[in-house]
Each structure stands twice: as structure tokens, then as C-alpha cells.
Protein backbone atom coordinates (compact mmCIF):
# COMPACT_ATOMS: atom_id res chain seq x y z
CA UNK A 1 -23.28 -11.40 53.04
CA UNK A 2 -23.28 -15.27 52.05
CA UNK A 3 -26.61 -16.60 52.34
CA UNK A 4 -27.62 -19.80 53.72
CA UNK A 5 -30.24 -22.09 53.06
CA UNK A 6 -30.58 -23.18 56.67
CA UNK A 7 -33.04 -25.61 56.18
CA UNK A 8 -30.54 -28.22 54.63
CA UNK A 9 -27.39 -26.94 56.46
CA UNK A 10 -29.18 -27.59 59.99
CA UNK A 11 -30.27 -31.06 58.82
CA UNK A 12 -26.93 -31.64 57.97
CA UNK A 13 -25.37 -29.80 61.21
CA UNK A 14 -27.75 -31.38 64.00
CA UNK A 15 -26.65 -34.41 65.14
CA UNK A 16 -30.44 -36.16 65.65
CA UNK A 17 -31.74 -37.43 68.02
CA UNK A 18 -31.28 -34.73 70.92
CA UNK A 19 -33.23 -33.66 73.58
CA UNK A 20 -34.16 -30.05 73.96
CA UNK A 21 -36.82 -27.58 76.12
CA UNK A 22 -39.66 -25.73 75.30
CA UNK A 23 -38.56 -22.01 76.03
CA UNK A 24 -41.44 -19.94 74.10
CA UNK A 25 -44.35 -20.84 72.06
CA UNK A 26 -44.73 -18.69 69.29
CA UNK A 27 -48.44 -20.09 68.24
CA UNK A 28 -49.00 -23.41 69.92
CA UNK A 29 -52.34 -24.00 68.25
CA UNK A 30 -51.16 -24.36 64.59
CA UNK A 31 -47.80 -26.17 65.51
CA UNK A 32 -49.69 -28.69 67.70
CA UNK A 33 -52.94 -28.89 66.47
CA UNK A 34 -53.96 -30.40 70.30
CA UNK A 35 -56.46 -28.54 72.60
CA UNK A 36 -55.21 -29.53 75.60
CA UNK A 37 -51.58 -27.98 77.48
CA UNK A 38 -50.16 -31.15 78.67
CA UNK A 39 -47.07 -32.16 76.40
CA UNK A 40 -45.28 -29.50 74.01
CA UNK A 41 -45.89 -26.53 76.46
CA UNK A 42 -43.28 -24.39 77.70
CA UNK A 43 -41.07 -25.77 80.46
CA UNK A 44 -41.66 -29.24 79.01
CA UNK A 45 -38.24 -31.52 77.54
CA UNK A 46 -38.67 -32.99 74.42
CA UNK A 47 -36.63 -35.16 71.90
CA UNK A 48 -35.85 -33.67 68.57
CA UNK A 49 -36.26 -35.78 65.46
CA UNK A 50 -35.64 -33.95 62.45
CA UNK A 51 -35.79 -30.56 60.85
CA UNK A 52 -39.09 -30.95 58.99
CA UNK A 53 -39.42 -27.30 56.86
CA UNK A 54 -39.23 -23.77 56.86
CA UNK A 55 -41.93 -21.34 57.13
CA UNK A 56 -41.34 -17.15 56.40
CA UNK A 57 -42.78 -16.54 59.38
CA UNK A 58 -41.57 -18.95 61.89
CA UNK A 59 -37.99 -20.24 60.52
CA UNK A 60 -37.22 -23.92 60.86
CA UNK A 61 -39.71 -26.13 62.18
CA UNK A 62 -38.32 -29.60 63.46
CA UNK A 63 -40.06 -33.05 64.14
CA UNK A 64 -40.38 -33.33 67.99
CA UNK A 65 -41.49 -36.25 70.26
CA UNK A 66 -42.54 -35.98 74.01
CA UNK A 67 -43.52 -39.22 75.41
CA UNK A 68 -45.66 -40.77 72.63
CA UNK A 69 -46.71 -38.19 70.75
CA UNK A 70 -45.16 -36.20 68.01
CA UNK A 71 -45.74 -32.21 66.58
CA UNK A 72 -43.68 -29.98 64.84
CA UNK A 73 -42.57 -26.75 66.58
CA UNK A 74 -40.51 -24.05 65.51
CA UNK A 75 -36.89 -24.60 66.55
CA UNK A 76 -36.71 -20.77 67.47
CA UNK A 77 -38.69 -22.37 70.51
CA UNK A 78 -36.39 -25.00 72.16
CA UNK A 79 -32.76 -25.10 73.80
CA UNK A 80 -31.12 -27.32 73.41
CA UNK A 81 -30.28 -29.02 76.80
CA UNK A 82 -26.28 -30.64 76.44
CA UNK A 83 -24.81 -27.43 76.64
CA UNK A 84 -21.16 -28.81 75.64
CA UNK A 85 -22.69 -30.29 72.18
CA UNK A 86 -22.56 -28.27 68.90
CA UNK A 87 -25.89 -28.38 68.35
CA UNK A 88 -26.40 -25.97 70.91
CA UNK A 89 -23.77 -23.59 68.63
CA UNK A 90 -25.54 -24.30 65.67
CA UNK A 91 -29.05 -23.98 66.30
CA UNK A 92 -27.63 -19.99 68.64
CA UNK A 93 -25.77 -19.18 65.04
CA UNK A 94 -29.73 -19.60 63.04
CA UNK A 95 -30.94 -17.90 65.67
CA UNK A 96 -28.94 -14.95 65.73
CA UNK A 97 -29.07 -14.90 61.74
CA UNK A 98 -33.04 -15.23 62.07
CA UNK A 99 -33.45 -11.81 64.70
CA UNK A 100 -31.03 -10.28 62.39
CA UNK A 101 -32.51 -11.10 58.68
């Protein structure tokens, strides 16, 4: 099986800027860093910046922004919400590949 370094084909792949929502939170407190559950928590829309790294344990984390604050967040966390665009195809195709690897 081919492998992939997803980090660079996503950054390539999304198209950026694009909104998404918070469907999980795999560990809220090191991705945020905030104390308080206002923006970022599940349920919440946010706009996607960037893909910012990958981590072993979490995948690809991306650069998000809800109102004027940023954090990074695993992507494994959002959907995407224009369900016609690709990036909703890409980001289903790392997922799949991440449950699977």
C-alpha cells in the first residue's frame, strides 16, 4: 500500500479558508490551552486556516479561528460544513486511512 504523507498532501488538497464544525473533542485542554467552554467546543462552527502539523497520536492538526480567537484542533474533530466541496472528500479519505493505519 502507497503511503502518504498527509500532512503536505492535505495542505495542498484543502482549498483554505473553509468553514467547518466541531463534532468531537479528542483532548480540548492541550489543543486549546483555554479554561473556559465557550468557543472551540463541540457543536460550535469554525473557520479553518491551515493544516498546522501532525502529531502520532492525534493526526493532522489545522489552524482554526472562531470569532477572534485562534487554536489548533485536530482535523479528525471537524466536518466540514459545504457538503458539495471536495474538501469534505478529502479530509473523509484521511479519515478513513487514519481508523484504518
Amino acid at each position: 500500500m502507497e503511503t502518504r504523507d498527509w500532512q503536505e498532501y492535505l495542505s495542498r488538497k484543502l482549498s483554505f479558508p473553509f468553514m467547518a464544525k466541531r463534532i468531537d473533542d479528542q483532548d480540548k485542554v492541550v489543543w486549546r490551552g483555554l479554561k473556559n467552554d465557550k468557543p472551540f467546543s463541540i457543536g460550535h462552527t469554525m473557520k479553518v486556516l491551515c493544516v498546522k502539523s501532525e502529531d502520532d497520536l492525534y493526526g493532522i492538526i489545522v489552524k482554526v479561528r472562531e470569532e477572534k480567537q485562534t487554536a489548533f484542533i485536530p482535523v479528525l474533530d471537524l466536518e466540514v460544513i459545504d457538503p458539495k466541496g471536495l474538501n469534505k472528500k478529502y479530509l473523509e479519505e484521511y479519515a478513513e486511512w487514519f481508523a484504518n493505519e
